[in-house]
C-alpha atoms as a PDB file:
ATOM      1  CA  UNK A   1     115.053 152.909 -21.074  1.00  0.00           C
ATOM      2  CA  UNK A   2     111.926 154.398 -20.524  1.00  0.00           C
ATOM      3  CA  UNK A   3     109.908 153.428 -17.931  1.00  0.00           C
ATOM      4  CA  UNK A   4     105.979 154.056 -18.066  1.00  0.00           C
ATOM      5  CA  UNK A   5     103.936 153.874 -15.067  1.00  0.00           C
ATOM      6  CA  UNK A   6     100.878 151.705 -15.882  1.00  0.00           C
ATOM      7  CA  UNK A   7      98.342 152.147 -13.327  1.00  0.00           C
ATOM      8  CA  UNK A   8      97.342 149.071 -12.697  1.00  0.00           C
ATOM      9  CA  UNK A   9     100.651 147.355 -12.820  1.00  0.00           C
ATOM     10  CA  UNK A  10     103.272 149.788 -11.713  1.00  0.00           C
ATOM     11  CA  UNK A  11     105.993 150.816 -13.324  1.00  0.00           C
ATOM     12  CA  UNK A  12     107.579 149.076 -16.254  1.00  0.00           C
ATOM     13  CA  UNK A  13     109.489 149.282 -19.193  1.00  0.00           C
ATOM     14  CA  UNK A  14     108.286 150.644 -22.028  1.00  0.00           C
ATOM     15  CA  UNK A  15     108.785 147.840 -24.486  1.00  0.00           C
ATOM     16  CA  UNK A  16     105.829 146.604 -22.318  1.00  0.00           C
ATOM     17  CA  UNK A  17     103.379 149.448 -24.253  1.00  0.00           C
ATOM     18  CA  UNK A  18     102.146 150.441 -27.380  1.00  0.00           C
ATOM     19  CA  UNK A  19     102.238 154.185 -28.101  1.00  0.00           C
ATOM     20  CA  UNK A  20      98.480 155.472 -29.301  1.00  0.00           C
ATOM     21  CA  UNK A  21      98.970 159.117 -29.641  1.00  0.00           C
ATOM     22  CA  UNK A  22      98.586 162.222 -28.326  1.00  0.00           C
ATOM     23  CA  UNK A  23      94.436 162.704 -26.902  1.00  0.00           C
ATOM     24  CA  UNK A  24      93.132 164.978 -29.747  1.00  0.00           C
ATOM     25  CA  UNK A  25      88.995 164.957 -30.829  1.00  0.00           C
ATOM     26  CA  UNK A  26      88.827 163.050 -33.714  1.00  0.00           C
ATOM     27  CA  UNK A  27      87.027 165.102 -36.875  1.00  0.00           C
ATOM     28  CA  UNK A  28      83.541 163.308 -37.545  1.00  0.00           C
ATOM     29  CA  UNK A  29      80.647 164.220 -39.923  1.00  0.00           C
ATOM     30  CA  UNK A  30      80.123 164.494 -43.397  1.00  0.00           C
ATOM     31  CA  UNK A  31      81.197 167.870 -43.044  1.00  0.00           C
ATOM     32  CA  UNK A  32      85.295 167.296 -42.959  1.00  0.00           C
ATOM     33  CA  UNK A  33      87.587 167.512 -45.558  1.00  0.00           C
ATOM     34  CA  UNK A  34      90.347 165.258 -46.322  1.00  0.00           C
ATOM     35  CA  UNK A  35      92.703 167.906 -45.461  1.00  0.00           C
ATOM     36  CA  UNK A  36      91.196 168.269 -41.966  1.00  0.00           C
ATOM     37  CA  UNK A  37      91.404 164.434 -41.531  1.00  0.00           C
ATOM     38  CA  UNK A  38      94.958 164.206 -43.187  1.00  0.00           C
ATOM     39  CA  UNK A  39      95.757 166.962 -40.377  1.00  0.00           C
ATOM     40  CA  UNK A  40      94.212 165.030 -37.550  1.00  0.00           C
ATOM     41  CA  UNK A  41      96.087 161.661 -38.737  1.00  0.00           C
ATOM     42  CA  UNK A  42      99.778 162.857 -39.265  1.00  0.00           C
ATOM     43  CA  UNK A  43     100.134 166.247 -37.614  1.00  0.00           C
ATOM     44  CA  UNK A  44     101.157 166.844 -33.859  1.00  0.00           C
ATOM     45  CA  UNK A  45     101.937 169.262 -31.724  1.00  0.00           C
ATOM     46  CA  UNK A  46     105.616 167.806 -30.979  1.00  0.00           C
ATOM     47  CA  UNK A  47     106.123 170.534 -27.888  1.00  0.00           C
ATOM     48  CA  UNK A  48     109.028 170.846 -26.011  1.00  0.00           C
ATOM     49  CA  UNK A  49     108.185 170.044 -22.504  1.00  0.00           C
ATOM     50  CA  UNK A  50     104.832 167.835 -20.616  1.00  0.00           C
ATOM     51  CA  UNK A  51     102.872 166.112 -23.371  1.00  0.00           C
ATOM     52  CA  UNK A  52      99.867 164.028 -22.624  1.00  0.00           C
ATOM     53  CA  UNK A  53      99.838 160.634 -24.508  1.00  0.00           C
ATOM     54  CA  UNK A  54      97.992 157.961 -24.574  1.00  0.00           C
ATOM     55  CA  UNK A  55      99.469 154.241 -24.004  1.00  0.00           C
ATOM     56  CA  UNK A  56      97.905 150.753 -24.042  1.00  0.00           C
ATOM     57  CA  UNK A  57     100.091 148.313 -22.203  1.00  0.00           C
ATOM     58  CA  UNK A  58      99.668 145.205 -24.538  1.00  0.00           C
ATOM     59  CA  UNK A  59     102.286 143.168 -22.103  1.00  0.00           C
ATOM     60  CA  UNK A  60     100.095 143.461 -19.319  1.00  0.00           C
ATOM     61  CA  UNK A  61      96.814 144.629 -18.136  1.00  0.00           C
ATOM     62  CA  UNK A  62      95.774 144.995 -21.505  1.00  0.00           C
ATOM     63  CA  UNK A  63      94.212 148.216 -20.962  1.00  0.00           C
ATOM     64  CA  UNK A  64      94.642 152.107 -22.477  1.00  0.00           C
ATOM     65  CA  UNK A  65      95.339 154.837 -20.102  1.00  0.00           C
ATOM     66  CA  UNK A  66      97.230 158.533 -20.455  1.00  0.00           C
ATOM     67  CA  UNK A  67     100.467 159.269 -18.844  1.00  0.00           C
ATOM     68  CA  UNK A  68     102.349 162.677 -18.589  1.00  0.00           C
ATOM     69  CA  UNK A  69     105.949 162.600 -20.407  1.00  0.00           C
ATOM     70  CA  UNK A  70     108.703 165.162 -20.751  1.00  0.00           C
ATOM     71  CA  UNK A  71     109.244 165.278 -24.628  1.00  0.00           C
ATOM     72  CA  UNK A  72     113.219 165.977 -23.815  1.00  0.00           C
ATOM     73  CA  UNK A  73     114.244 163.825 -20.906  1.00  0.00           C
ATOM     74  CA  UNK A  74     111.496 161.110 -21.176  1.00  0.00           C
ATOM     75  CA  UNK A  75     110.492 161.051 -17.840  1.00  0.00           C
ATOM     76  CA  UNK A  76     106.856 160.172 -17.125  1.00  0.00           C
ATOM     77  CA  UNK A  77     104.221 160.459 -14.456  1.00  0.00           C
ATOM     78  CA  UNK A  78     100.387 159.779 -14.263  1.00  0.00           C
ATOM     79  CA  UNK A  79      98.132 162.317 -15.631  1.00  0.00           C
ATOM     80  CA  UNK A  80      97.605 164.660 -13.124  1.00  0.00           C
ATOM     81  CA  UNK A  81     100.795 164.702 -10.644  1.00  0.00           C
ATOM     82  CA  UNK A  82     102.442 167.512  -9.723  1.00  0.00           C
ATOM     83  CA  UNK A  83     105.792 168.148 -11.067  1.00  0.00           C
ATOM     84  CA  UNK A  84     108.732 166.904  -8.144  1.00  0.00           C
ATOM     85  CA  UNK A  85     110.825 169.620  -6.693  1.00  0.00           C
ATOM     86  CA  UNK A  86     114.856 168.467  -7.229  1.00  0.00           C
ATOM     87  CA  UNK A  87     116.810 168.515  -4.718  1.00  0.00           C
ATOM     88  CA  UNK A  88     119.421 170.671  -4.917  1.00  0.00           C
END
């Protein structure tokens, strides 16, 4: 279980959320190719490690906000924290 902490509601499982992608600028103007759009609708970065992601908790507040989460564990923190020693 993964649990995402919303931050207006705490902390709470994830089936509580809808996932809305990684924060990327969306292409705009008459400008962009379909290739450049294709790229910004189906390619990530998929990185091994802290990923920002964006998350709208549909269960509760009702509201979209970013989270920090570790691609390989799955443990998440708010945007911003600093990473917890362990204790060893």
């Amino acid at each position: 279980m993964i649990r995402i902490p919303c931050p207006n509601c705490g902390p709470r499982n994830s089936n509580e959320f809808r996932y809305s992608g990684e924060p990327r600028k969306r292409p705009v103007g008459d400008d962009v190719t379909p290739a450049e759009f294709r790229a910004y609708l189906y390619e990530h970065t998929n990185a091994l490690g802290w990923v920002k992601e964006n998350w709208y908790h549909s269960a509760g507040c009702r509201r979209f906000f970013q989270i920090e989460r570790h691609t390989l564990s799955n443990d998440c923190r708010p945007v911003g924290s600093a990473p917890q020693e362990s204790a060893s």
